[in-house]
PDB file of N, CA and C in Angstrom:
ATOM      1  N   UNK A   1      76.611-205.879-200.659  1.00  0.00           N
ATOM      2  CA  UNK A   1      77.511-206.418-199.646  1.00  0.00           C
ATOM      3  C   UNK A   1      77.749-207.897-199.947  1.00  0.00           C
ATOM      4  N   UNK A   2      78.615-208.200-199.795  1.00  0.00           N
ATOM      5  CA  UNK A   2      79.107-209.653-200.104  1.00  0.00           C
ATOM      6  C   UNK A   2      78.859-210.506-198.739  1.00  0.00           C
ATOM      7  N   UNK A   3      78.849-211.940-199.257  1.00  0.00           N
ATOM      8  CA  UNK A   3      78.480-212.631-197.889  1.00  0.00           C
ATOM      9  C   UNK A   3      79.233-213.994-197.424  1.00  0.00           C
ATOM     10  N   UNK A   4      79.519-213.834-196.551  1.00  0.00           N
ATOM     11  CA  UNK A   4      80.109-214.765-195.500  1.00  0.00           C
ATOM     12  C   UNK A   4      80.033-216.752-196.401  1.00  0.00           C
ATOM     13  N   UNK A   5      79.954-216.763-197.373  1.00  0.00           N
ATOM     14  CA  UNK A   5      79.642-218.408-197.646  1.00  0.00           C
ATOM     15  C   UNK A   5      80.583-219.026-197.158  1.00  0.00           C
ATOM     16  N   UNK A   6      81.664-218.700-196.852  1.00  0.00           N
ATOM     17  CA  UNK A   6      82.238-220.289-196.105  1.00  0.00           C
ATOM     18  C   UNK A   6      81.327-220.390-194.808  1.00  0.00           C
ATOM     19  N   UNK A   7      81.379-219.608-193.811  1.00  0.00           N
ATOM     20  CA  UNK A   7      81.055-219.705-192.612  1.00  0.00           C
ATOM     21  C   UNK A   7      79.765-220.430-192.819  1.00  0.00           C
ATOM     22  N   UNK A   8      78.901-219.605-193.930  1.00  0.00           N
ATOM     23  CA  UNK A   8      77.221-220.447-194.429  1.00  0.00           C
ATOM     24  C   UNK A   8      77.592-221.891-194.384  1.00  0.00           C
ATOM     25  N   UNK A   9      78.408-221.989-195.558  1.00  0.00           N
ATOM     26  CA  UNK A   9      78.423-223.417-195.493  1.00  0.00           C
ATOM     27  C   UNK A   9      78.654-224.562-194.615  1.00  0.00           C
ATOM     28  N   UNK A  10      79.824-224.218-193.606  1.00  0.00           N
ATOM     29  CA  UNK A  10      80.100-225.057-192.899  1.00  0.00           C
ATOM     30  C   UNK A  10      78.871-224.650-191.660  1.00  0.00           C
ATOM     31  N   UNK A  11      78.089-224.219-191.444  1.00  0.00           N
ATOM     32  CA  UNK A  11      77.077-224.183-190.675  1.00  0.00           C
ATOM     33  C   UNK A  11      75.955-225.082-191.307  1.00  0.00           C
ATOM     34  N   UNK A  12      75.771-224.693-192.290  1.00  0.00           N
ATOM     35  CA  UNK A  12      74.562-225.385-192.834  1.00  0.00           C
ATOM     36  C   UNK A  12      74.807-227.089-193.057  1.00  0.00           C
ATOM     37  N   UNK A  13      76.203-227.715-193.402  1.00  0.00           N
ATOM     38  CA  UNK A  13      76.462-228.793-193.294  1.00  0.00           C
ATOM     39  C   UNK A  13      76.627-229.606-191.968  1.00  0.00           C
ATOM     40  N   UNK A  14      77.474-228.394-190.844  1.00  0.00           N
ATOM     41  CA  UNK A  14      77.329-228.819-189.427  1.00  0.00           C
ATOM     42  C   UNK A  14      75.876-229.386-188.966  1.00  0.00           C
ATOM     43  N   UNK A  15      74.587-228.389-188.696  1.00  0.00           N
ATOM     44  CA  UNK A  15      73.855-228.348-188.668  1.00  0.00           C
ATOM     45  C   UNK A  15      73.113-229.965-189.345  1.00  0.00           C
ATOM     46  N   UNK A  16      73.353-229.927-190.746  1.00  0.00           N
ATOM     47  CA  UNK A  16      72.279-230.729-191.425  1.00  0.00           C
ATOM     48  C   UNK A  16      72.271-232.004-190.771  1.00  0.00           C
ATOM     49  N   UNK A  17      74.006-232.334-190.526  1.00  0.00           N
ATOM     50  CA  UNK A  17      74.677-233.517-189.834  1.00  0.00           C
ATOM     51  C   UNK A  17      74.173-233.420-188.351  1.00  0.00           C
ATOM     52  N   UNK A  18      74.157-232.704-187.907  1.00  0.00           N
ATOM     53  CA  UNK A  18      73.768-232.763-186.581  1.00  0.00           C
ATOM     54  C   UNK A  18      71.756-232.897-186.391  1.00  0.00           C
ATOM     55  N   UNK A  19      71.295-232.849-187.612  1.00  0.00           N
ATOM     56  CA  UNK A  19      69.821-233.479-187.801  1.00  0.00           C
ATOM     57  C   UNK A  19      69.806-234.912-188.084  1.00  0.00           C
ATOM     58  N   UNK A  20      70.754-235.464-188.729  1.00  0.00           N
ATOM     59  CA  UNK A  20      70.794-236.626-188.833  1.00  0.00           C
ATOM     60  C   UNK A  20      69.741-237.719-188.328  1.00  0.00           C
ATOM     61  N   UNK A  21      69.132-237.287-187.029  1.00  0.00           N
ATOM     62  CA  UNK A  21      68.722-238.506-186.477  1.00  0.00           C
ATOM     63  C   UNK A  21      67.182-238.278-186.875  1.00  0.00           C
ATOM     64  N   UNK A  22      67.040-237.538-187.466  1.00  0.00           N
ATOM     65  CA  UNK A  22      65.648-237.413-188.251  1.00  0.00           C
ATOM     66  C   UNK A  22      65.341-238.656-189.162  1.00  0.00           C
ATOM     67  N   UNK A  23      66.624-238.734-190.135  1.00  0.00           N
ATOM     68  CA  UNK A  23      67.044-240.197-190.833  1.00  0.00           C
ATOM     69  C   UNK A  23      66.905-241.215-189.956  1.00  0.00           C
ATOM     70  N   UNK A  24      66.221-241.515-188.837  1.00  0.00           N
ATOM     71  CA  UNK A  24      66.507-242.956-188.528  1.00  0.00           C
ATOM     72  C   UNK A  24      65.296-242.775-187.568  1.00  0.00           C
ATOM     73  N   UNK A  25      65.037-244.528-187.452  1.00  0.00           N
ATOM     74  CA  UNK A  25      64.255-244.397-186.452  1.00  0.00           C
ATOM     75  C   UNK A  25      64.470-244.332-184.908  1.00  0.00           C
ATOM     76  N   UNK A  26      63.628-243.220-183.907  1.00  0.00           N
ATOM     77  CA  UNK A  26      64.148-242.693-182.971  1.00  0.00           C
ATOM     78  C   UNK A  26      64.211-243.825-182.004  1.00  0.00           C
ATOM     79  N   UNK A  27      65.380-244.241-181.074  1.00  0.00           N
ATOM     80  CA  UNK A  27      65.761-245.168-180.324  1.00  0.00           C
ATOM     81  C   UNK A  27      65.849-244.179-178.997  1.00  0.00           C
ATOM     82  N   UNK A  28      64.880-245.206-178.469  1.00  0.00           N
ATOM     83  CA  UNK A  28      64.938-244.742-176.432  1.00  0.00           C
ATOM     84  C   UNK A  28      65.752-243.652-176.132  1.00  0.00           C
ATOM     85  N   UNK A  29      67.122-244.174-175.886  1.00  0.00           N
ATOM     86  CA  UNK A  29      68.000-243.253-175.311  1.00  0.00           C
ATOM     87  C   UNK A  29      67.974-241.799-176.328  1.00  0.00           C
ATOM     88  N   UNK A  30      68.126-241.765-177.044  1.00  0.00           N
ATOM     89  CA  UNK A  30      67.616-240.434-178.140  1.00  0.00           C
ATOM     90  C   UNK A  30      66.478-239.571-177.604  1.00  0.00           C
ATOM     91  N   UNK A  31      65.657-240.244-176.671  1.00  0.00           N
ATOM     92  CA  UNK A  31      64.691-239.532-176.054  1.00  0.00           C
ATOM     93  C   UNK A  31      65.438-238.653-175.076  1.00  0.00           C
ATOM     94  N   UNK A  32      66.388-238.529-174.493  1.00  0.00           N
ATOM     95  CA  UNK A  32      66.849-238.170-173.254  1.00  0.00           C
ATOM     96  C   UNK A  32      68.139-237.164-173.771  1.00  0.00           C
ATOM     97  N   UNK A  33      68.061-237.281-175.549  1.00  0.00           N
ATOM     98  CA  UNK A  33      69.180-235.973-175.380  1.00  0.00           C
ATOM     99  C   UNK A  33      68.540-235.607-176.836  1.00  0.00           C
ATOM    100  N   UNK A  34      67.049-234.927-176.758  1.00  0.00           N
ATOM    101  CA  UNK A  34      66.198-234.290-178.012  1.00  0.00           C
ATOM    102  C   UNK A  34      67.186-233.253-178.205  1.00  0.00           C
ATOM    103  N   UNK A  35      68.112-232.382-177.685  1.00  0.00           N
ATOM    104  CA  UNK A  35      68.497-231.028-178.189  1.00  0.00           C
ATOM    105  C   UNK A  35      69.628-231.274-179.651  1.00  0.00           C
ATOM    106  N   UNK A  36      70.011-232.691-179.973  1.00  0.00           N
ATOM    107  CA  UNK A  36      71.071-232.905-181.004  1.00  0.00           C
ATOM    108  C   UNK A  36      70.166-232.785-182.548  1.00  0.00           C
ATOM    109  N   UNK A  37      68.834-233.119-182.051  1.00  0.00           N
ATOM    110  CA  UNK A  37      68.199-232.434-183.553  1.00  0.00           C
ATOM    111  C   UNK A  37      67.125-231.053-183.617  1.00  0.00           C
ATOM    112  N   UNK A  38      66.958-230.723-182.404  1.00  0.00           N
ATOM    113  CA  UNK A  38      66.659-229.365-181.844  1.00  0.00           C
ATOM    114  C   UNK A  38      67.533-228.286-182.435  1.00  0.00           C
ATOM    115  N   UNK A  39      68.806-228.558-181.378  1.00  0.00           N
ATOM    116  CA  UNK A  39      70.047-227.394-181.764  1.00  0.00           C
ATOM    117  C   UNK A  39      70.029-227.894-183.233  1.00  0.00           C
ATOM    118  N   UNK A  40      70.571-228.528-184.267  1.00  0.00           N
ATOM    119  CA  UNK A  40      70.688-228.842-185.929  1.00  0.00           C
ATOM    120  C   UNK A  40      69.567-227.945-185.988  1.00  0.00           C
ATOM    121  N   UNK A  41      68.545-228.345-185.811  1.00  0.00           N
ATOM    122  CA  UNK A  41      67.607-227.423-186.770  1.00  0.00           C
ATOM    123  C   UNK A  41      68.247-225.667-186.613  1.00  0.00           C
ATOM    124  N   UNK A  42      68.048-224.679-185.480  1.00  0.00           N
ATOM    125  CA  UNK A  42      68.482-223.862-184.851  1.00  0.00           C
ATOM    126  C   UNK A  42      69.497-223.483-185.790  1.00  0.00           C
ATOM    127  N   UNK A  43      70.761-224.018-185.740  1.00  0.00           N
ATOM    128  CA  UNK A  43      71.889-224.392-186.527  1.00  0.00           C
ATOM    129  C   UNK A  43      72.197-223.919-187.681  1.00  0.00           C
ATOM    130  N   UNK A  44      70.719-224.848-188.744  1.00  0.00           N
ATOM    131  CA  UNK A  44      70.595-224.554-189.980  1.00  0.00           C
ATOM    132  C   UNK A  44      69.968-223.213-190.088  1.00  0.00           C
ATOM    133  N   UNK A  45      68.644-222.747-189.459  1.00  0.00           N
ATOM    134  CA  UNK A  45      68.638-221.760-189.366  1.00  0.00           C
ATOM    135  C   UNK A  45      69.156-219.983-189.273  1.00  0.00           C
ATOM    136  N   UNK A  46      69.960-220.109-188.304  1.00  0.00           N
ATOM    137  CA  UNK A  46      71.019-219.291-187.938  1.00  0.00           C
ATOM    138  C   UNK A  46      71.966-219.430-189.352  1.00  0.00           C
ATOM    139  N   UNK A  47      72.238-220.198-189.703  1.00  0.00           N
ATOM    140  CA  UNK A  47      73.088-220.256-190.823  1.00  0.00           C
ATOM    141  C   UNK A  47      72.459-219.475-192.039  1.00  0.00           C
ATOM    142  N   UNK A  48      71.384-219.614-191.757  1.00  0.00           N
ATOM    143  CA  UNK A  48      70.454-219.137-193.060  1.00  0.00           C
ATOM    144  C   UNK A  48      69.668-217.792-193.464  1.00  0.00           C
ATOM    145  N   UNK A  49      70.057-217.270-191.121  1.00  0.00           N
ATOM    146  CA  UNK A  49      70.096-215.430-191.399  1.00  0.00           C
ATOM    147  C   UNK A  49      71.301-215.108-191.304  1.00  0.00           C
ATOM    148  N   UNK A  50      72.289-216.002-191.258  1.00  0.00           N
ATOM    149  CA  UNK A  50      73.789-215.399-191.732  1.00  0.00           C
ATOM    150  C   UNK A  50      73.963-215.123-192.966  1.00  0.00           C
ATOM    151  N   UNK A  51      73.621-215.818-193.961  1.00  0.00           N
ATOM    152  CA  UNK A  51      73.913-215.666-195.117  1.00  0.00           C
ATOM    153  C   UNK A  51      72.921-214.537-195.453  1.00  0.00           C
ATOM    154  N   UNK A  52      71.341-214.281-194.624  1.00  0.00           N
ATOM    155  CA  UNK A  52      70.621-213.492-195.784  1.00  0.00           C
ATOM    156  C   UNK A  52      71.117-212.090-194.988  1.00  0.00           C
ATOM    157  N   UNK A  53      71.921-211.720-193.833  1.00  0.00           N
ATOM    158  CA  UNK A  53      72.299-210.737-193.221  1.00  0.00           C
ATOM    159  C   UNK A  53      73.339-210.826-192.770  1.00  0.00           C
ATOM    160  N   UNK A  54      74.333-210.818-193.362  1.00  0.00           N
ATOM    161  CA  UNK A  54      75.673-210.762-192.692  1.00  0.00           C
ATOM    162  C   UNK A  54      76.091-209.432-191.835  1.00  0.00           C
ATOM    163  N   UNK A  55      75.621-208.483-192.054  1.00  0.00           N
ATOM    164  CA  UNK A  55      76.113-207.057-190.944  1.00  0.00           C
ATOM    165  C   UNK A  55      75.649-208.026-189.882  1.00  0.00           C
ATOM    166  N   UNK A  56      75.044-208.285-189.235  1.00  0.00           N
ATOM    167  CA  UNK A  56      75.085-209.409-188.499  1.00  0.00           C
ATOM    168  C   UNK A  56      76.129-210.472-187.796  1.00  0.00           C
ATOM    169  N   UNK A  57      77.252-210.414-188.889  1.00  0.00           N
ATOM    170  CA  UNK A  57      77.940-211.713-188.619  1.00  0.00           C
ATOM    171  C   UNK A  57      78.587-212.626-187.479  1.00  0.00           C
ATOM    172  N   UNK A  58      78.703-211.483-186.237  1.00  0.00           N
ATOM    173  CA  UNK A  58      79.314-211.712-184.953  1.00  0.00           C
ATOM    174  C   UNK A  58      78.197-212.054-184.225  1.00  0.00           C
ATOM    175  N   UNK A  59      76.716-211.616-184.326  1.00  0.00           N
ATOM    176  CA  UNK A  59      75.694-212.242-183.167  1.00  0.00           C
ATOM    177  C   UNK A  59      75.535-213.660-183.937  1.00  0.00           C
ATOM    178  N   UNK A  60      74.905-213.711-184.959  1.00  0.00           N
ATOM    179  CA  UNK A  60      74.723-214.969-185.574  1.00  0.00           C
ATOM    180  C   UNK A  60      76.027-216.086-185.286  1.00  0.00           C
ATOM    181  N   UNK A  61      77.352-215.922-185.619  1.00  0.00           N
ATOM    182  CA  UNK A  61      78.420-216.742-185.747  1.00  0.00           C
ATOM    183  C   UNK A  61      78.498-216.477-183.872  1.00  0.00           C
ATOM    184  N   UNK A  62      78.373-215.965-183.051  1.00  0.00           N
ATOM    185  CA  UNK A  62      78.701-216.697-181.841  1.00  0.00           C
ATOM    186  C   UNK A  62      77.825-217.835-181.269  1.00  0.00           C
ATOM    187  N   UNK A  63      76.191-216.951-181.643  1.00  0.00           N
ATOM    188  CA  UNK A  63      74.952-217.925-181.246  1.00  0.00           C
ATOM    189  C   UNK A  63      75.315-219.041-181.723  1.00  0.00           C
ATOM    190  N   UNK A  64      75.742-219.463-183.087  1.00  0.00           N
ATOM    191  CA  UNK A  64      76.235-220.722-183.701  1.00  0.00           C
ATOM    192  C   UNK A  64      77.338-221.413-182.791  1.00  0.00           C
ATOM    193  N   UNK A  65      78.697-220.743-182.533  1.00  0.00           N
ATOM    194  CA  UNK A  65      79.292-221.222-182.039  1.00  0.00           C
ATOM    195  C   UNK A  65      78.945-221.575-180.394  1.00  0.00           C
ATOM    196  N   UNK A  66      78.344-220.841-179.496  1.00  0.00           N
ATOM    197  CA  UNK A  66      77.570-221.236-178.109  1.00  0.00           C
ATOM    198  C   UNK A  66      76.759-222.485-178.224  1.00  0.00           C
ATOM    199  N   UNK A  67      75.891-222.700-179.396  1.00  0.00           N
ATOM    200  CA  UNK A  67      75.433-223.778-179.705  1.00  0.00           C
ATOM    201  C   UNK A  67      75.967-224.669-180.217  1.00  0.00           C
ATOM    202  N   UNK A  68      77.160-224.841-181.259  1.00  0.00           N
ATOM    203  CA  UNK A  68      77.882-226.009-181.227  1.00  0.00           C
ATOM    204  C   UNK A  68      78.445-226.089-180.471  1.00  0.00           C
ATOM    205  N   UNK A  69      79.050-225.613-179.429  1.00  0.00           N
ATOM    206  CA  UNK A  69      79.889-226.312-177.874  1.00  0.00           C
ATOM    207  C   UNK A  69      79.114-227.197-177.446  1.00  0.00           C
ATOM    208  N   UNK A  70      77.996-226.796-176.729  1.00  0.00           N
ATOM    209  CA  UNK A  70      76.857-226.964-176.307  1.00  0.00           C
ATOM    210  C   UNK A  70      76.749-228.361-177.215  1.00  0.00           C
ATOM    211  N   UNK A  71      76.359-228.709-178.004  1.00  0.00           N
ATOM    212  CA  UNK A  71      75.866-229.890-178.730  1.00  0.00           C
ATOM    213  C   UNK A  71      76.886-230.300-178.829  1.00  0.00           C
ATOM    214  N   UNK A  72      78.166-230.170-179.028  1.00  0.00           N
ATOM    215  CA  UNK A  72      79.694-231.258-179.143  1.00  0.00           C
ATOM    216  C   UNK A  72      79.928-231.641-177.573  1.00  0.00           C
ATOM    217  N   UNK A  73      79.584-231.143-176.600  1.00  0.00           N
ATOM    218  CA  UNK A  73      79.747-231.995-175.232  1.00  0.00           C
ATOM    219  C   UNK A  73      78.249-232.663-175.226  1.00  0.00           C
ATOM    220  N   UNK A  74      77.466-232.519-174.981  1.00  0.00           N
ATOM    221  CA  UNK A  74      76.293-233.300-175.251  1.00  0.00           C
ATOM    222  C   UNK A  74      76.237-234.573-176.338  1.00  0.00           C
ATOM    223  N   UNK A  75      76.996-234.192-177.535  1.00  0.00           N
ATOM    224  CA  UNK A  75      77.366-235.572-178.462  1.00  0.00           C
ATOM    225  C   UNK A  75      78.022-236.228-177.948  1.00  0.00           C
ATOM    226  N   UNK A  76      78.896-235.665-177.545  1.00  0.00           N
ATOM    227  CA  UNK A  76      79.983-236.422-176.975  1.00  0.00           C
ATOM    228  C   UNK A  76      79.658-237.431-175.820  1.00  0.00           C
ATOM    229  N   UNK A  77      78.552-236.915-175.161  1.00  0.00           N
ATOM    230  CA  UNK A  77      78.282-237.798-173.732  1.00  0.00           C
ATOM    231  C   UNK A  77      77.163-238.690-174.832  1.00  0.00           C
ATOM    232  N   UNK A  78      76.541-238.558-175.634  1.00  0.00           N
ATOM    233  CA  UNK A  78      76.102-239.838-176.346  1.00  0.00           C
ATOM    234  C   UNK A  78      76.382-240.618-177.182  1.00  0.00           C
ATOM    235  N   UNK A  79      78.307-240.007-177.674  1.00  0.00           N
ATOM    236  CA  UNK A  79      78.554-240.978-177.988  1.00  0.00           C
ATOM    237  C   UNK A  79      79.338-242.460-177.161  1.00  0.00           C
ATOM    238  N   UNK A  80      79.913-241.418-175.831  1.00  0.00           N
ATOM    239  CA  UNK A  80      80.161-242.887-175.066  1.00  0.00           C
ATOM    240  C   UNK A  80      79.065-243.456-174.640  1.00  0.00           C
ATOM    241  N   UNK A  81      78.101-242.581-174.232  1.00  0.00           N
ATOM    242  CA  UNK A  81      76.684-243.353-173.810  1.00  0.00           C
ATOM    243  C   UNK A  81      76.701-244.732-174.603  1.00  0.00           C
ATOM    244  N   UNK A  82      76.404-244.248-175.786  1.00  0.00           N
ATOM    245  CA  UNK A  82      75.508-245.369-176.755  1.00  0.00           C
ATOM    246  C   UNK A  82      76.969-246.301-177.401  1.00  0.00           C
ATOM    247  N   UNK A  83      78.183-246.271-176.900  1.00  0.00           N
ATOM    248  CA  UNK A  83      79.622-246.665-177.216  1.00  0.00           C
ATOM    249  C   UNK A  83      79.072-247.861-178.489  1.00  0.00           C
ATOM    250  N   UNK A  84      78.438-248.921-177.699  1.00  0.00           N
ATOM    251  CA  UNK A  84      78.524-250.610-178.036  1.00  0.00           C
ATOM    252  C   UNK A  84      76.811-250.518-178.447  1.00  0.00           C
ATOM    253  N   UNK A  85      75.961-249.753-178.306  1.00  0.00           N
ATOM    254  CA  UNK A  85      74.640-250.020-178.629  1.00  0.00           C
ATOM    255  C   UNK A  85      74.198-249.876-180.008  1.00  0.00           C
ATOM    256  N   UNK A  86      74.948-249.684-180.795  1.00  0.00           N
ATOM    257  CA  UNK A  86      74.130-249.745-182.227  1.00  0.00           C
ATOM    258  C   UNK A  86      75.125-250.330-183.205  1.00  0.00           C
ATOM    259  N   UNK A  87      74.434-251.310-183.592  1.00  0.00           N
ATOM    260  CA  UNK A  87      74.999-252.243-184.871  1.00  0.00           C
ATOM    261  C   UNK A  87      74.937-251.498-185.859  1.00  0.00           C
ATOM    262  N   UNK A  88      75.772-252.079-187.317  1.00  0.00           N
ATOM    263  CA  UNK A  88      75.371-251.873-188.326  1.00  0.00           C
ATOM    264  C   UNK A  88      75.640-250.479-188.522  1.00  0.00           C
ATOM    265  N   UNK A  89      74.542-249.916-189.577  1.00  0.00           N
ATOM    266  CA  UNK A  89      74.682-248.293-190.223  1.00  0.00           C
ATOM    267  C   UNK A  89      74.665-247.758-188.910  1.00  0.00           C
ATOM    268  N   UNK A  90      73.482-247.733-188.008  1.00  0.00           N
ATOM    269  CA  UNK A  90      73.324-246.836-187.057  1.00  0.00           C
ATOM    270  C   UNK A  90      74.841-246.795-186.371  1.00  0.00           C
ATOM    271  N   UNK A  91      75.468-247.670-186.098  1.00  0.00           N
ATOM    272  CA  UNK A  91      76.960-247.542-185.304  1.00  0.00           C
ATOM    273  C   UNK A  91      77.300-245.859-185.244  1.00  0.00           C
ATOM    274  N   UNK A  92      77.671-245.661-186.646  1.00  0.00           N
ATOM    275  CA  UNK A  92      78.559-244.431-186.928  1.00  0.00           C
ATOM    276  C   UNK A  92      77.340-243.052-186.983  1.00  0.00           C
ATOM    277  N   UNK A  93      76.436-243.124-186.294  1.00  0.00           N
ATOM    278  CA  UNK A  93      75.209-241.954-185.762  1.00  0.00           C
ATOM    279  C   UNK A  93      75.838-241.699-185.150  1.00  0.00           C
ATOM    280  N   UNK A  94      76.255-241.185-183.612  1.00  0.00           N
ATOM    281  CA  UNK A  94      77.040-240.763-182.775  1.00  0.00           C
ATOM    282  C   UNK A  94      78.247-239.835-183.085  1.00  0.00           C
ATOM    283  N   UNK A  95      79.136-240.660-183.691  1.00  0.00           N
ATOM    284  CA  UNK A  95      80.068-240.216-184.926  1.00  0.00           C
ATOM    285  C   UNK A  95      79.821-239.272-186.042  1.00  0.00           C
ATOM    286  N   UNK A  96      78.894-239.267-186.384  1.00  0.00           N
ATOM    287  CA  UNK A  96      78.519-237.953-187.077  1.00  0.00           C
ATOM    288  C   UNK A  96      77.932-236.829-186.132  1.00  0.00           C
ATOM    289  N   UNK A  97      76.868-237.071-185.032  1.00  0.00           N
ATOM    290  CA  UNK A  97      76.756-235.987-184.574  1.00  0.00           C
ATOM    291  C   UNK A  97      78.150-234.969-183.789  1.00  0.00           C
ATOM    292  N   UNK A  98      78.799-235.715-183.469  1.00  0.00           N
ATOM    293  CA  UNK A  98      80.324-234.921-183.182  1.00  0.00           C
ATOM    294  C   UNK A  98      80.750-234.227-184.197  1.00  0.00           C
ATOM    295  N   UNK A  99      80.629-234.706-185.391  1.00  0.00           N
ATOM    296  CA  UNK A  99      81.743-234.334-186.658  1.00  0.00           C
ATOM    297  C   UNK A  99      80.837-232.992-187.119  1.00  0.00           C
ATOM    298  N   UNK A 100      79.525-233.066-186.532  1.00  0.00           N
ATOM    299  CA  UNK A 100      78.235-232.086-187.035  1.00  0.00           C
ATOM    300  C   UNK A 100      78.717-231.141-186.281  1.00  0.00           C
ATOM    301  N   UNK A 101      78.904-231.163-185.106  1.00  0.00           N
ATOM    302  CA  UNK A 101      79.270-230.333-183.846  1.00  0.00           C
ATOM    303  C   UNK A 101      80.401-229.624-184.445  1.00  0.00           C
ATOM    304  N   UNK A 102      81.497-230.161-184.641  1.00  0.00           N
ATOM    305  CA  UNK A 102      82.583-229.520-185.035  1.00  0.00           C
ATOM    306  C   UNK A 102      82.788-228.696-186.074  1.00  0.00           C
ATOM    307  N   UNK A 103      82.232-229.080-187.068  1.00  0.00           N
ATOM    308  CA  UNK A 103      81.955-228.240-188.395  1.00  0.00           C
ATOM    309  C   UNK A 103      80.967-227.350-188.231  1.00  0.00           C
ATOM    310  N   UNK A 104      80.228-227.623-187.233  1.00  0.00           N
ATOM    311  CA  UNK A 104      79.342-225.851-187.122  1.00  0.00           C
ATOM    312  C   UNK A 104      80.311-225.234-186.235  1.00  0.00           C
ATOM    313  N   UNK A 105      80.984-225.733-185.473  1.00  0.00           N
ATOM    314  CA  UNK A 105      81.628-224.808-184.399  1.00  0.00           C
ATOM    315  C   UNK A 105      82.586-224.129-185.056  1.00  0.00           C
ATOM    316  N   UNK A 106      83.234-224.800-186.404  1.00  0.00           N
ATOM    317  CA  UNK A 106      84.330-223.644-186.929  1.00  0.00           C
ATOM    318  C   UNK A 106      83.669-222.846-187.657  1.00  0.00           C
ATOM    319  N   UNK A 107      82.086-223.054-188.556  1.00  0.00           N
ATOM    320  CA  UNK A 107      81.502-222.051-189.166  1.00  0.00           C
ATOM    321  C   UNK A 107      81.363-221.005-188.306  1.00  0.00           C
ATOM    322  N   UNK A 108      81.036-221.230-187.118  1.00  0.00           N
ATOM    323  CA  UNK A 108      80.580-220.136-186.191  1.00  0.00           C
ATOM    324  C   UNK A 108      81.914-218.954-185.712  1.00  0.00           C
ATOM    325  N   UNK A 109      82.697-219.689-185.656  1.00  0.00           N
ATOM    326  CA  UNK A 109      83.937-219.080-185.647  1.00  0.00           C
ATOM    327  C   UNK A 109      84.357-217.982-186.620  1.00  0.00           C
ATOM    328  N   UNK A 110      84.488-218.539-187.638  1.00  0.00           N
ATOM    329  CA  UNK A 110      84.204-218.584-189.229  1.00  0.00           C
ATOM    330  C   UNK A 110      83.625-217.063-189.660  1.00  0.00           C
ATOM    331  N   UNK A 111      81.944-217.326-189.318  1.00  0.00           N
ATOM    332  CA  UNK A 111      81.380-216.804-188.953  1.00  0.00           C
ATOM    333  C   UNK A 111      81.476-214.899-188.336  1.00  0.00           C
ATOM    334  N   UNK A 112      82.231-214.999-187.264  1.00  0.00           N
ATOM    335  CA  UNK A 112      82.949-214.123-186.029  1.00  0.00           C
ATOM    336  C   UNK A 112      84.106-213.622-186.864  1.00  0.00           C
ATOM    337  N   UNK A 113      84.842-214.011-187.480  1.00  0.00           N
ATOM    338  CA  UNK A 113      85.946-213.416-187.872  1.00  0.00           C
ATOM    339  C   UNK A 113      85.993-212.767-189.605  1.00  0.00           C
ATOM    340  N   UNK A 114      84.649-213.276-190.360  1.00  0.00           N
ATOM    341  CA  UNK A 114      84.663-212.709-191.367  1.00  0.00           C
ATOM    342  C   UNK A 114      84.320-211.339-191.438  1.00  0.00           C
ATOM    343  N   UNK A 115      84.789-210.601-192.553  1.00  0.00           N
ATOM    344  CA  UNK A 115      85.244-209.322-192.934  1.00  0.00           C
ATOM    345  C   UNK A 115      84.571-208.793-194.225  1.00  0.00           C
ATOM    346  N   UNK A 116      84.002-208.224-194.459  1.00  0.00           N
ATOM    347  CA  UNK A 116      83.101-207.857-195.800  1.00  0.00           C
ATOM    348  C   UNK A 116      84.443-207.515-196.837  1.00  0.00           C
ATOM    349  N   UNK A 117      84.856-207.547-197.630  1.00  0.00           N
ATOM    350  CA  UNK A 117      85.542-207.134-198.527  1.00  0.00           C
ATOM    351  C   UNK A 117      84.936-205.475-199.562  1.00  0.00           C
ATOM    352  N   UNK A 118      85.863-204.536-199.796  1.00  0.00           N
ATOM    353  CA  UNK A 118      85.432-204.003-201.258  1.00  0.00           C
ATOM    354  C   UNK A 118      84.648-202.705-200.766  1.00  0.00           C
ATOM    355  N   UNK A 119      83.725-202.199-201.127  1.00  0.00           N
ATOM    356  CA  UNK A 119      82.654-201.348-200.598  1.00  0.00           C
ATOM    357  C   UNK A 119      81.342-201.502-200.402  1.00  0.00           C
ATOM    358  N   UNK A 120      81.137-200.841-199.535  1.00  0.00           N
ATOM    359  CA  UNK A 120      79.156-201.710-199.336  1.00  0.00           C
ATOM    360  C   UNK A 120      78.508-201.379-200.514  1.00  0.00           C
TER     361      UNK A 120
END
C-alpha cells in the first residue's frame, strides 16, 4: 500500500515547528499555555502512525486536524499575548507557532482526503 507523504510531511514539519519552544529558554508566560509543545509533540507523533498506517488515514488526519485548530487559536491568543514582549530572535517564536498550526492543519486535511492509488 502506498502512503500518504505529503500529508506526513506537512504534519511532521507543522508539528516540529509547533515544538519550537523546546529551542529556547522557557519564559513565564509559556508556563500558562504548555499545550503548544504538548500538542507538537502529539502532532509529530500522529504524523508518524500516519505514515506507518495509512488505512487509517481519516482517524489520524482528523485527530491532527482537531488538534491543529485547537493549537492555531491558542497560538494565536499568544501571539497577541506576548505582541511587544520578546526582542530579538525570540520576537518571531509566536510567529512560527501559528505558521506550525497551519501547516499541520492542512496535513491533517491532507491527511482526510488522501486516496491510496493502484492495488493493495
Amino acid at each position: 500500500m502506498n502512503k500518504p507523504t505529503g500529508a506526513f510531511t506537512l504534519t511532521l514539519i507543522g508539528g516540529s515547528m509547533s515544538m519550537i519552544g523546546l529551542a529556547y529558554p522557557v519564559i513565564a508566560l509559556y508556563r500558562a499555555f504548555p499545550d503548544t509543545i504538548s500538542v507538537g509533540l502529539i502532532i509529530v507523533i500522529l504524523s508518524m502512525l500516519l505514515h506507518e498506517m495509512p488505512e487509517r488515514n481519516i482517524t489520524f488526519g482528523a485527530a491532527i486536524a482537531a488538534l491543529s485548530t485547537a493549537q492555531l487559536i491558542s497560538s494565536m491568543i499568544v501571539t497577541v499575548v506576548t505582541g511587544g514582549l520578546y526582542t530579538g530572535y525570540y520576537s518571531i517564536i509566536p510567529y512560527v507557532l501559528v505558521a506550525g498550526s497551519i501547516i499541520s492543519l492542512l496535513g491533517g486535511v491532507a491527511a482526510i482526503l488522501w486516496k491510496p492509488k493502484g492495488p493493495n
